[in-house]
N, C-alpha and C. Protein backbone atom coordinates (compact mmCIF):
# COMPACT_ATOMS: atom_id res chain seq x y z
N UNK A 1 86.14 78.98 99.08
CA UNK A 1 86.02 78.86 100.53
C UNK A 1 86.57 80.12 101.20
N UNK A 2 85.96 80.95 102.05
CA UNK A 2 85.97 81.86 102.99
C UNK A 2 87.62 81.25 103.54
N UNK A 3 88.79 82.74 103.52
CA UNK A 3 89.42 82.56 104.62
C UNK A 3 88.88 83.47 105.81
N UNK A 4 88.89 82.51 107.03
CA UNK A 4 87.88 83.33 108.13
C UNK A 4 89.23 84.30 108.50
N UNK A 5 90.34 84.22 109.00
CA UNK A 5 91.57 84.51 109.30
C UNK A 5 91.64 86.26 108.73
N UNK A 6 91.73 86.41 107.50
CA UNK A 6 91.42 87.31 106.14
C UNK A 6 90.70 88.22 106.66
N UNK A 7 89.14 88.06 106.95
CA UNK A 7 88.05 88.17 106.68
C UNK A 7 87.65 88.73 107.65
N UNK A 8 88.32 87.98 109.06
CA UNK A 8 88.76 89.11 110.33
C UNK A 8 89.02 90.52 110.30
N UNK A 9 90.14 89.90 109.86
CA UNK A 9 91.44 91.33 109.71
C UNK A 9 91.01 92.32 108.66
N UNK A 10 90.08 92.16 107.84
CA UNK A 10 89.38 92.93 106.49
C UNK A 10 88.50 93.59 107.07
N UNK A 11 87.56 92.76 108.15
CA UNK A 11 86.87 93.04 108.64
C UNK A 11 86.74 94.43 109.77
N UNK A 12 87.84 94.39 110.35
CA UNK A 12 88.25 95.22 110.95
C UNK A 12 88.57 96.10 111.23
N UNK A 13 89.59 96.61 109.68
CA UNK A 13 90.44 97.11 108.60
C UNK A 13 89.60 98.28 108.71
N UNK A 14 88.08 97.51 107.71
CA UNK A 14 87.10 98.79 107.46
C UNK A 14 85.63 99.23 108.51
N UNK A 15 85.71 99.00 109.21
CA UNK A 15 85.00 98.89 110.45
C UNK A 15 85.69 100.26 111.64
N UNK A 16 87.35 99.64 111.98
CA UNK A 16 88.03 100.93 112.66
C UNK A 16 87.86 101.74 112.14
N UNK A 17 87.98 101.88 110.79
CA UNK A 17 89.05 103.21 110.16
C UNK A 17 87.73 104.39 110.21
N UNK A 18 88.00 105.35 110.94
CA UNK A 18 87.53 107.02 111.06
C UNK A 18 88.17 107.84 110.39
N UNK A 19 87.89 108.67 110.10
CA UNK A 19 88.45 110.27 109.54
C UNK A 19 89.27 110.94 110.60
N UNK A 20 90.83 111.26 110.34
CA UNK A 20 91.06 112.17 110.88
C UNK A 20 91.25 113.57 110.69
N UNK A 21 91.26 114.32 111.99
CA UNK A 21 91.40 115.71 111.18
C UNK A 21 92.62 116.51 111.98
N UNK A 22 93.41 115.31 113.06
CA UNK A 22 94.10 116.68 113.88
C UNK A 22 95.36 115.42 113.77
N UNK A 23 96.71 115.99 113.74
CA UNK A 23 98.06 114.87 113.21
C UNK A 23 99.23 115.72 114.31
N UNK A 24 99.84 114.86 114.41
CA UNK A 24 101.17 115.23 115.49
C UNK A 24 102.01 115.32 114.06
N UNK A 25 103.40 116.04 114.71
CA UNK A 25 104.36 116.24 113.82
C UNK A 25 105.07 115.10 113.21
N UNK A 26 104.87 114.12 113.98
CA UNK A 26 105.67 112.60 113.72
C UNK A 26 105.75 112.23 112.46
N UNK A 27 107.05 111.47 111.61
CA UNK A 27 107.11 111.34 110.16
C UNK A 27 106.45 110.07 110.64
N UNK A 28 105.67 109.71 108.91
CA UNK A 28 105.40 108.59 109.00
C UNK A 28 106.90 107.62 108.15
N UNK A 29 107.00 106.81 108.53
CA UNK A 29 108.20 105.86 108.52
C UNK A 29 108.22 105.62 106.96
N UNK A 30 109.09 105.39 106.22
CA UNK A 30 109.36 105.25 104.33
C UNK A 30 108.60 103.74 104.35
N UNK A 31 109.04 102.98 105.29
CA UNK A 31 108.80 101.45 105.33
C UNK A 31 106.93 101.32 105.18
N UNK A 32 106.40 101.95 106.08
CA UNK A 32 105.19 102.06 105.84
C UNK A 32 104.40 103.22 104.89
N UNK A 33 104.85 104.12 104.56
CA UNK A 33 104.62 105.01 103.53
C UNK A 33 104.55 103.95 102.33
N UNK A 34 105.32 103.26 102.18
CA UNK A 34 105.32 102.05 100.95
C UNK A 34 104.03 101.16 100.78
N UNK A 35 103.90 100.68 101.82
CA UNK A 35 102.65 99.89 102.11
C UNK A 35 101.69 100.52 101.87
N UNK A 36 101.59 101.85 102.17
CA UNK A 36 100.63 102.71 102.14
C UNK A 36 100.05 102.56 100.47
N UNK A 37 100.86 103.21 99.86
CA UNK A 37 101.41 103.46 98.58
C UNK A 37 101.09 102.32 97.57
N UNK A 38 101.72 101.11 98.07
CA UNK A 38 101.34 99.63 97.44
C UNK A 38 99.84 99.00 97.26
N UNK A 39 99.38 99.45 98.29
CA UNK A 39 98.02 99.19 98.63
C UNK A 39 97.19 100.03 96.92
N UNK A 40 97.38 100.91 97.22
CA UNK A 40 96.40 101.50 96.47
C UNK A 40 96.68 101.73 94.96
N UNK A 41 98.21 100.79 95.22
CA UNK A 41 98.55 100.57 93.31
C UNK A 41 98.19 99.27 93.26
N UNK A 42 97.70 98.52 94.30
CA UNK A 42 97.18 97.00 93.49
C UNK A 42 95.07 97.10 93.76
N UNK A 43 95.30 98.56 93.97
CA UNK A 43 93.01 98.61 93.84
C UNK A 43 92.54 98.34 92.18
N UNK A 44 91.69 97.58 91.92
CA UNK A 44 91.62 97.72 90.31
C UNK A 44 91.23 98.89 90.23
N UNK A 45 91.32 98.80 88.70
CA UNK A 45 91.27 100.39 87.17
C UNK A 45 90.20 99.57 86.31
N UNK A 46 89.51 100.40 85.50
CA UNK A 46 88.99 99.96 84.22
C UNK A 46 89.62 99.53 83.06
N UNK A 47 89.43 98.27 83.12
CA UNK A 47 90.06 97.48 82.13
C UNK A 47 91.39 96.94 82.03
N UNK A 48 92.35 97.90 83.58
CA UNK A 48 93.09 97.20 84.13
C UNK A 48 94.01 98.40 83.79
N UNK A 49 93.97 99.52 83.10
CA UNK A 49 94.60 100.42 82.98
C UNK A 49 95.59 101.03 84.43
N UNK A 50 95.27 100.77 85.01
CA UNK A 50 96.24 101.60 85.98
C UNK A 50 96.98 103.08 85.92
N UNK A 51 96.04 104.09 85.72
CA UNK A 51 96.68 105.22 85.02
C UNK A 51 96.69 106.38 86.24
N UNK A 52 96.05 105.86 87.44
CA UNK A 52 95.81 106.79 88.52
C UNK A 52 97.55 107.30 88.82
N UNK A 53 97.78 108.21 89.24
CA UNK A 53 99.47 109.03 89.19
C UNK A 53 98.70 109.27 90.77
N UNK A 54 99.65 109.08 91.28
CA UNK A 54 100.06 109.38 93.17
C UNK A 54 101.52 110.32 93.41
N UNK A 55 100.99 111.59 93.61
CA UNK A 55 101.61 112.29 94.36
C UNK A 55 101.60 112.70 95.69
N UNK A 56 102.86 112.14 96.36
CA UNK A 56 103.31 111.86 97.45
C UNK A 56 103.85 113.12 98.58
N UNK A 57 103.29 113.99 99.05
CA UNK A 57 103.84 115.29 99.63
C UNK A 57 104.59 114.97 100.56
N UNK A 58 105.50 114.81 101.33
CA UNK A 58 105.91 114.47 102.91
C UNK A 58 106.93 116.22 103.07
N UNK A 59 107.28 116.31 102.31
CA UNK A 59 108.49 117.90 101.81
C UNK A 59 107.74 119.05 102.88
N UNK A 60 108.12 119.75 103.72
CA UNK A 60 106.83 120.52 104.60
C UNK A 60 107.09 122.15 104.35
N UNK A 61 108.18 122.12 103.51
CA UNK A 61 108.13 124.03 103.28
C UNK A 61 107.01 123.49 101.19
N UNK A 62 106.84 122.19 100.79
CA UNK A 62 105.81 122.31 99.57
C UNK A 62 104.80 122.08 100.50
N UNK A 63 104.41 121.70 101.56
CA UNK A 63 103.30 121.37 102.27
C UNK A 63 102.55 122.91 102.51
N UNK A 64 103.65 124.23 103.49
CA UNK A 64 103.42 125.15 103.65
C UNK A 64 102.48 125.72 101.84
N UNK A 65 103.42 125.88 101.11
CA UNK A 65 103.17 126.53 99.75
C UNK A 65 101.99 126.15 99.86
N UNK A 66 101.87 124.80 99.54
CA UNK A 66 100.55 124.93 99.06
C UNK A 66 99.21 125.14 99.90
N UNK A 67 99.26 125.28 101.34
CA UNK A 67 98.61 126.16 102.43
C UNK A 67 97.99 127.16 101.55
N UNK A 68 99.55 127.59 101.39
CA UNK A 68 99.52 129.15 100.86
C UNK A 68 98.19 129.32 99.69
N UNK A 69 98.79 128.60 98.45
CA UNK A 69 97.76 128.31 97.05
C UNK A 69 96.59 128.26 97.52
N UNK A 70 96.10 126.98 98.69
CA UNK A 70 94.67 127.18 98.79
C UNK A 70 94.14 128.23 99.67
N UNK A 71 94.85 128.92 100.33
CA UNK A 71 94.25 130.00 101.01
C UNK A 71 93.65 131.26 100.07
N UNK A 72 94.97 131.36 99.41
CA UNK A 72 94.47 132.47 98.53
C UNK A 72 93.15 131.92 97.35
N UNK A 73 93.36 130.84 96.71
CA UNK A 73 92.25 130.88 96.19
C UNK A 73 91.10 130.49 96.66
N UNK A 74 90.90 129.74 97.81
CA UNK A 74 89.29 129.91 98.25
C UNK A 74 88.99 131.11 99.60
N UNK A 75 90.30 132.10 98.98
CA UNK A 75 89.62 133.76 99.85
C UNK A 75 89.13 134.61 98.65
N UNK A 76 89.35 133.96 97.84
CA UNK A 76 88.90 134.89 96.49
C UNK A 76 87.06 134.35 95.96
N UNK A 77 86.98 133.08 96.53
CA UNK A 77 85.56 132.73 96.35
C UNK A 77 84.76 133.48 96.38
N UNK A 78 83.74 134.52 95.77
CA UNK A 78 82.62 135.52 96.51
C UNK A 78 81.92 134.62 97.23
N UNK A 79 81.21 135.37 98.76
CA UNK A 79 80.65 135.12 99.24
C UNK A 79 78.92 135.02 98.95
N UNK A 80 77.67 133.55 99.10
CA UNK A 80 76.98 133.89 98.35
C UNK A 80 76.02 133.03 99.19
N UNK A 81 74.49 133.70 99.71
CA UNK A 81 73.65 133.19 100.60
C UNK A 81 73.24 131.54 100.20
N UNK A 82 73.50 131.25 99.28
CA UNK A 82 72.83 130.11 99.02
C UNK A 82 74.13 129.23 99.27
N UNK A 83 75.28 129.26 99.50
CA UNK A 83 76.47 128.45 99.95
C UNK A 83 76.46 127.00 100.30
N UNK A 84 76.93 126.16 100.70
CA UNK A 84 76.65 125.23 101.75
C UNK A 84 77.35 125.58 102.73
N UNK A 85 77.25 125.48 104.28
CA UNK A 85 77.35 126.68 105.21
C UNK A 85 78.92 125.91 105.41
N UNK A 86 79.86 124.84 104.82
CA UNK A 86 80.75 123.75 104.45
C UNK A 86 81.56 125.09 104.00
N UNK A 87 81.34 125.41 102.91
CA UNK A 87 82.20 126.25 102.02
C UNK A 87 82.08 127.85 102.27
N UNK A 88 81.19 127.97 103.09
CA UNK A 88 80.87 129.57 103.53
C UNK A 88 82.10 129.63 104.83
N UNK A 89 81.96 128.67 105.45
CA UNK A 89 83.34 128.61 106.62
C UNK A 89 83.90 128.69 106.34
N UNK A 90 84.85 127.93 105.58
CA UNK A 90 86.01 127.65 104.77
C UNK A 90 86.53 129.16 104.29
N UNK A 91 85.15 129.70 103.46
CA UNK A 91 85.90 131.13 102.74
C UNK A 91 85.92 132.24 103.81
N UNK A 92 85.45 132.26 104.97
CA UNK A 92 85.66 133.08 106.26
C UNK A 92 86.95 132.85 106.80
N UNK A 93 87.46 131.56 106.77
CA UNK A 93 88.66 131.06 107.38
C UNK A 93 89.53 131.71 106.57
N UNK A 94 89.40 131.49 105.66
CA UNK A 94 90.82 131.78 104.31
C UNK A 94 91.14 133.41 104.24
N UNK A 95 89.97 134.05 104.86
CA UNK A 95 90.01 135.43 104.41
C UNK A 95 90.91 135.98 105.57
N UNK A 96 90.47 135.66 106.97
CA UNK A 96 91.00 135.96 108.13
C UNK A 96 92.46 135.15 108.60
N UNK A 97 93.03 134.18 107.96
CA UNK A 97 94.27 133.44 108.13
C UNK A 97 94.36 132.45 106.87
N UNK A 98 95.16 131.57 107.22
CA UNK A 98 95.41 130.77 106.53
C UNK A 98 94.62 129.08 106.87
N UNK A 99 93.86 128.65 105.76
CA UNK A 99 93.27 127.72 105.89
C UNK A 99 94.17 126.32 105.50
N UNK A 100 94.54 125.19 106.56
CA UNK A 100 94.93 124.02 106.26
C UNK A 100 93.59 122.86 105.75
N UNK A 101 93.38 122.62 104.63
CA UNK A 101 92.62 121.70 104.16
C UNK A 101 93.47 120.15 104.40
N UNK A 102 94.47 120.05 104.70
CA UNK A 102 94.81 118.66 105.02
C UNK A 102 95.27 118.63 106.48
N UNK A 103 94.63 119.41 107.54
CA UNK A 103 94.71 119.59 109.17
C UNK A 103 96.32 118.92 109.45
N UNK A 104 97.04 119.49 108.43
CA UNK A 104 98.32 119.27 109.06
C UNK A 104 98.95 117.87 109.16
N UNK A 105 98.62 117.25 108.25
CA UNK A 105 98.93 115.98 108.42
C UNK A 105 100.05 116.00 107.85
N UNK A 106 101.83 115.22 107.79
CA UNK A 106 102.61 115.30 107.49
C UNK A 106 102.93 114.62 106.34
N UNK A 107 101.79 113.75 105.78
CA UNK A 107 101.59 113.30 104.66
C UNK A 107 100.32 113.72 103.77
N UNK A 108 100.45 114.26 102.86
CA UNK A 108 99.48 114.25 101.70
C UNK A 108 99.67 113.62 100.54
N UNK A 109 98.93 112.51 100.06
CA UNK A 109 98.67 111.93 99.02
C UNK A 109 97.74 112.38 97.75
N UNK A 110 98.23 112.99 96.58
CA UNK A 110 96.72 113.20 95.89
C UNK A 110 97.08 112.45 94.27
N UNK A 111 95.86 112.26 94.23
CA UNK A 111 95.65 111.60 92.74
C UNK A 111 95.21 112.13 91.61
N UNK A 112 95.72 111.76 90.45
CA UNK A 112 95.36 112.65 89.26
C UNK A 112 95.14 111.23 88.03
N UNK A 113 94.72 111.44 87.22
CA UNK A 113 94.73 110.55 86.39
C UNK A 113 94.03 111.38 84.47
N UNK A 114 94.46 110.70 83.97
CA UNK A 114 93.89 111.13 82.78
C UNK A 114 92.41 112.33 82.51
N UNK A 115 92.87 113.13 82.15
CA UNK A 115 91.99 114.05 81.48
C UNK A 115 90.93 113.56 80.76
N UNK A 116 90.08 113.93 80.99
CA UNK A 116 88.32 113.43 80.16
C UNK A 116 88.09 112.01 80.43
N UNK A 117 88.86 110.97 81.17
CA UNK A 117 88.52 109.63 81.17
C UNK A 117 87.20 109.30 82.34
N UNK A 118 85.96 108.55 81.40
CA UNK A 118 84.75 108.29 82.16
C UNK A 118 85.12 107.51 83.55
N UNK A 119 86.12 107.07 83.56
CA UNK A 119 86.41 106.15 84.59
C UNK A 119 87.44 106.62 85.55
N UNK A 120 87.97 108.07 85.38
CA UNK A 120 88.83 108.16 86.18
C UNK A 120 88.72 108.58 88.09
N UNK A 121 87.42 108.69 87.80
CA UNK A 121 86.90 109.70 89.16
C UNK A 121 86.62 108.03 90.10
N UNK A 122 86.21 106.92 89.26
CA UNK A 122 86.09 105.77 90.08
C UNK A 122 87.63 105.05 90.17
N UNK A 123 88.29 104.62 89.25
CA UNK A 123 89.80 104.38 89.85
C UNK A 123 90.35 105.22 90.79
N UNK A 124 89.96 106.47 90.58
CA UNK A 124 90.99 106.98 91.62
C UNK A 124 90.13 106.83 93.19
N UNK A 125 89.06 106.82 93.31
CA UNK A 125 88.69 106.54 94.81
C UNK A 125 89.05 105.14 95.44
N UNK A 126 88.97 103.99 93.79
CA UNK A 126 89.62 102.54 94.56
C UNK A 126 91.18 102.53 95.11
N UNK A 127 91.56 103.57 94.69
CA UNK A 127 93.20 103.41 95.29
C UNK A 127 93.02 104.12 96.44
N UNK A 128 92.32 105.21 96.51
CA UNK A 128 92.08 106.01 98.04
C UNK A 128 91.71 105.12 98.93
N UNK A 129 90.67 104.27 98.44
CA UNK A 129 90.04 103.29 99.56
C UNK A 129 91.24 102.13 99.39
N UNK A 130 92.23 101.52 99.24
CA UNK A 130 92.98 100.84 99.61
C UNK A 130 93.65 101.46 100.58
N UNK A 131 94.74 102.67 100.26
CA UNK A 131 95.37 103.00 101.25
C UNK A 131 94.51 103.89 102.58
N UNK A 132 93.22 103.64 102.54
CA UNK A 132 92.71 104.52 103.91
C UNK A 132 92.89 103.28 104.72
N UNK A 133 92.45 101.85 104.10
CA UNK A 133 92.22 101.14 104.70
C UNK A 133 94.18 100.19 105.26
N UNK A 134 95.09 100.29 104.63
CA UNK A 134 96.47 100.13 104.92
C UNK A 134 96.85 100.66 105.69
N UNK A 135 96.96 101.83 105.52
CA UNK A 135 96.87 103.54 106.53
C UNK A 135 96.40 103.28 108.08
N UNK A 136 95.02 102.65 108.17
CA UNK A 136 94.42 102.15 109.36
C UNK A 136 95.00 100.94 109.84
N UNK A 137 95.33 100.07 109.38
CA UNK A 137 95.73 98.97 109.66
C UNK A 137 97.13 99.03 110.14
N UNK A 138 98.25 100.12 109.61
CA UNK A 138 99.20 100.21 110.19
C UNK A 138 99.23 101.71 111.71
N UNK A 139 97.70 101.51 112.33
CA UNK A 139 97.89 102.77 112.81
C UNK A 139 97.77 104.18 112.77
N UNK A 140 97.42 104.28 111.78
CA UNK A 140 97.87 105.62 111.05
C UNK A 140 96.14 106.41 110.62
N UNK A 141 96.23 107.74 111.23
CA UNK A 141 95.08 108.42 111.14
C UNK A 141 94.79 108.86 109.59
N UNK A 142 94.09 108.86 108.85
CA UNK A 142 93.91 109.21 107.67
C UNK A 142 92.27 109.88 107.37
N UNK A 143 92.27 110.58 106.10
CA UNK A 143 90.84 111.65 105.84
C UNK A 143 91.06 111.80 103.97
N UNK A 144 90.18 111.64 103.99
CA UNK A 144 89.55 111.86 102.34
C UNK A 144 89.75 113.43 102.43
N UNK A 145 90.22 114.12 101.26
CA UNK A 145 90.50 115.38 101.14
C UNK A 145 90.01 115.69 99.14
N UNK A 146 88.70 116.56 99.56
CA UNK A 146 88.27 116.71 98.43
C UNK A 146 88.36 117.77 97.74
N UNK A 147 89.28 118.73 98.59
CA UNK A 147 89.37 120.26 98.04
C UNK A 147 90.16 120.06 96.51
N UNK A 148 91.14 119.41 96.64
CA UNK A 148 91.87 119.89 95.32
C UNK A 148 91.30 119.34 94.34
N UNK A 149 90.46 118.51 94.33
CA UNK A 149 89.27 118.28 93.14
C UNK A 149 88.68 119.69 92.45
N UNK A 150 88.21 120.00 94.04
CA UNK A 150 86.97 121.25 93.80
C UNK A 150 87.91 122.73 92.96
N UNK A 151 88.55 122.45 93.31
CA UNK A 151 89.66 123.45 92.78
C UNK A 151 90.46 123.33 91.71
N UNK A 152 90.66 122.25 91.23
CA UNK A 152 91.68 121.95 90.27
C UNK A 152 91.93 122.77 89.00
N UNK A 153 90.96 123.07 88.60
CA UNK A 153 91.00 124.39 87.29
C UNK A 153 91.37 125.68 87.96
N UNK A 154 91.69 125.77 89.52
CA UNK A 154 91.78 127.48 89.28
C UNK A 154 93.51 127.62 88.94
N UNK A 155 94.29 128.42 88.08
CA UNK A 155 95.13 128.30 87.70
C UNK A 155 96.61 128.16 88.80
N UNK A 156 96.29 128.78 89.83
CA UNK A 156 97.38 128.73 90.78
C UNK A 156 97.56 127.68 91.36
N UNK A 157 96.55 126.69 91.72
CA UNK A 157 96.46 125.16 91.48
C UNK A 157 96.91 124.28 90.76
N UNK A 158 96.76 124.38 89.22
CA UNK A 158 96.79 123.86 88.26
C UNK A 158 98.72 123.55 88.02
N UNK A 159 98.92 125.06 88.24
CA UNK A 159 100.52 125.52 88.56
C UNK A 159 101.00 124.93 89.30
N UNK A 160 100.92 124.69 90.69
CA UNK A 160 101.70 123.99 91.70
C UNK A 160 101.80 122.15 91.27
N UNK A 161 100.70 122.01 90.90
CA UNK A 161 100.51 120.71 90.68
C UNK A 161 101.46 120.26 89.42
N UNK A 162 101.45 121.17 88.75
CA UNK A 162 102.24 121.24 87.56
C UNK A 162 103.76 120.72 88.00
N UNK A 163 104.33 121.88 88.82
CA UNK A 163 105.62 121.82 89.11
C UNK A 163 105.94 120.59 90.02
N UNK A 164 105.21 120.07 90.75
CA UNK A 164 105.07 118.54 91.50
C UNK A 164 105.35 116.90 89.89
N UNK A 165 104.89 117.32 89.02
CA UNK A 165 104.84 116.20 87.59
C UNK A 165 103.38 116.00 87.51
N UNK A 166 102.41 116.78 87.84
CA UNK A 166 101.25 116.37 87.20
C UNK A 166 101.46 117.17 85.47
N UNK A 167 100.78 116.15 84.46
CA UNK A 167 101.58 117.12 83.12
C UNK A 167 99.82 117.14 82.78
N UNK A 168 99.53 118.46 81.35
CA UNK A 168 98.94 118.47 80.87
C UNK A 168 97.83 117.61 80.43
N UNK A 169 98.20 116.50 80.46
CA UNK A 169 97.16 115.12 80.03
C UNK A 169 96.51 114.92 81.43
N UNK A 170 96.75 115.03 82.06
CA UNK A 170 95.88 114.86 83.87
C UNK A 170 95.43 115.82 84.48
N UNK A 171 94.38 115.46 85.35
CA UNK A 171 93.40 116.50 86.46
C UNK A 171 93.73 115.59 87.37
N UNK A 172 93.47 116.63 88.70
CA UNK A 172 93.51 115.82 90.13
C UNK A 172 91.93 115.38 90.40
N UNK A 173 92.41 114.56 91.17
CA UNK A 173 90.94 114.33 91.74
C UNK A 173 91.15 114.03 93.33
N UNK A 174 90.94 112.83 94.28
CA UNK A 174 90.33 113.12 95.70
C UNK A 174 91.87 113.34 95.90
N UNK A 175 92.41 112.83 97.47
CA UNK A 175 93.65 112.95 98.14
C UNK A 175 93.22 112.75 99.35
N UNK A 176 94.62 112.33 99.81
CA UNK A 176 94.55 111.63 101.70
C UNK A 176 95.24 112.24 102.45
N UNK A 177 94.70 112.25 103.17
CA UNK A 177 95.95 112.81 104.71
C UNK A 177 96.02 111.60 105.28
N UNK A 178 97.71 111.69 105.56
CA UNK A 178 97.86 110.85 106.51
C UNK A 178 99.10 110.60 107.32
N UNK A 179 98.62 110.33 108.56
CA UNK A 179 99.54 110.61 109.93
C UNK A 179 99.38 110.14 111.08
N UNK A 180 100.28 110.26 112.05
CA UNK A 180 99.86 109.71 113.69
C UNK A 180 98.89 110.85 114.23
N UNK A 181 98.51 110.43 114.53
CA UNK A 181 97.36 111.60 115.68
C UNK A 181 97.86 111.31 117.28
N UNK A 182 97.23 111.78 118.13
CA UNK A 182 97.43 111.59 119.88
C UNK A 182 96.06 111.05 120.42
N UNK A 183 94.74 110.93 119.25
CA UNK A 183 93.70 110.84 119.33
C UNK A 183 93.04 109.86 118.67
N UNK A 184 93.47 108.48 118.56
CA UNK A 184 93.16 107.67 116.85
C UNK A 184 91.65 106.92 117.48
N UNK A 185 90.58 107.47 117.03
CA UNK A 185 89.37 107.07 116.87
C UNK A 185 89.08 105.54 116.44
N UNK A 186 88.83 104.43 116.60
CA UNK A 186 88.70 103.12 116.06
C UNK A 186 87.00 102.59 116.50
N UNK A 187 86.31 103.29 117.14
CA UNK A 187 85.52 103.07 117.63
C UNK A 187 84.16 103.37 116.40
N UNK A 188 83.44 102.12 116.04
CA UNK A 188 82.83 102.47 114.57
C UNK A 188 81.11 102.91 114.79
N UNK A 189 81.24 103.87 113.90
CA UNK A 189 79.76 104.87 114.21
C UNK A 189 78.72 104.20 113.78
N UNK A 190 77.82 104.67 113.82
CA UNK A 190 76.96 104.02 113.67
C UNK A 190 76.07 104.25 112.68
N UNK A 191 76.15 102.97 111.36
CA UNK A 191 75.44 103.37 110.10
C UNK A 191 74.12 103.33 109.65
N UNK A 192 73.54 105.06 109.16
CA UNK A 192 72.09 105.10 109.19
C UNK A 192 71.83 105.33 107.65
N UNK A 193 72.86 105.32 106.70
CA UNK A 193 72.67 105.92 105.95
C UNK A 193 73.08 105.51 104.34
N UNK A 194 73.23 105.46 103.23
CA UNK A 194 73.21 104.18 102.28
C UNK A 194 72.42 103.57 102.43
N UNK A 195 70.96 103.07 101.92
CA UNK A 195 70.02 102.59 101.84
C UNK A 195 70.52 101.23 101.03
N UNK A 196 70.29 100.25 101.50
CA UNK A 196 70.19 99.13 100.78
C UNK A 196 68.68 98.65 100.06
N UNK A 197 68.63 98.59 98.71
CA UNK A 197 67.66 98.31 97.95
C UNK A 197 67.79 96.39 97.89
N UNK A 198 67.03 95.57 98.26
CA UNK A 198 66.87 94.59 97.66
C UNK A 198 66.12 93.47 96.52
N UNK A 199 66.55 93.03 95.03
CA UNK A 199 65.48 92.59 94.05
C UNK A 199 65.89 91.42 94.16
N UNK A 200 64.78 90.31 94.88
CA UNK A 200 65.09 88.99 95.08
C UNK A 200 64.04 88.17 94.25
């Protein structure tokens, strides 16, 4: 039996929640950082493994650093006509300043999980999608952050992540921003896109 009560509030949950991209300086609170956190250690794993590793940034001179890391390595990208005009910005930005890939949010979350595992690229988005959706529910502006995926082999990457406890047996994969904004979007767009196939 449907709890309608639930089903509301679920409802809602994933309906508000937008992407953010612009964060005030405000900490987010330990009390809800937890929740945050909890959420996306009870998303299932394959086979129940639970092997997704959550690293937790809130520290803001490792926040700066690693500014730093991704600036320099996606200014080193060559530039190349066939681009997606996504990543042609990006390497214009990086060359002329310093590029923030997590728009400053005072929290970054990223996930890593086992090396070569067929299943790790889908566990780790079910824990992303718990806490985007916790994240929203307590308020809190949040954004899928796919750079350090795209990057994860270049070695100055590999390094920082290193010195954080990602060890040898793990790759990163997505990561979250997340924070108060002055701007929190709840207002839900409008979906044209995901095709639903039906075999009845």
């Amino acid at each position: 039996m449907a709890n309608e009560n639930i089903k509301a509030v679920l409802k809602e949950a994933i309906y508000q929640r937008r992407s953010t991209r612009s964060y005030t300086e405000q900490p987010v609170p330990d009390e809800i950082l937890e929740e945050i956190l909890d959420a996306g250690r009870h998303a299932p794993s394959a086979t129940n493994q639970q092997k997704t590793h959550l690293i937790v940034i809130t520290n803001a001179e490792k926040r700066a650093e690693l500014r730093d890391v991704m600036t320099g390595v996606v200014a080193n990208i060559p530039e190349k006509e066939d681009m997606s005009p996504i990543l042609l910005s990006l390497i214009q930005r990086a060359k002329q300043g310093t590029v923030d890939v997590t728009y400053g949010a005072p929290v970054l979350i990223v996930t890593a999980n086992k090396k070569g595992s067929v299943n790790a690229a889908a566990d780790c988005a079910c824990v992303l999608e718990n806490m985007m959706l916790m994240a929203s529910a307590n308020g809190l502006g949040n954004c899928w952050i796919n750079q350090f995926f795209s990057f994860r082999d270049e070695p100055a990457v590999r390094d920082f992540f290193a010195g954080l406890g990602v060890s040898e047996e793990e790759e990163l994969y997505g990561a979250l921003s997340v924070g108060y904004t002055e701007d929190l979007q709840t207002t839900p767009l409008p979906r044209t896109g995901n095709p639903v196939t039906y075999i009845r």
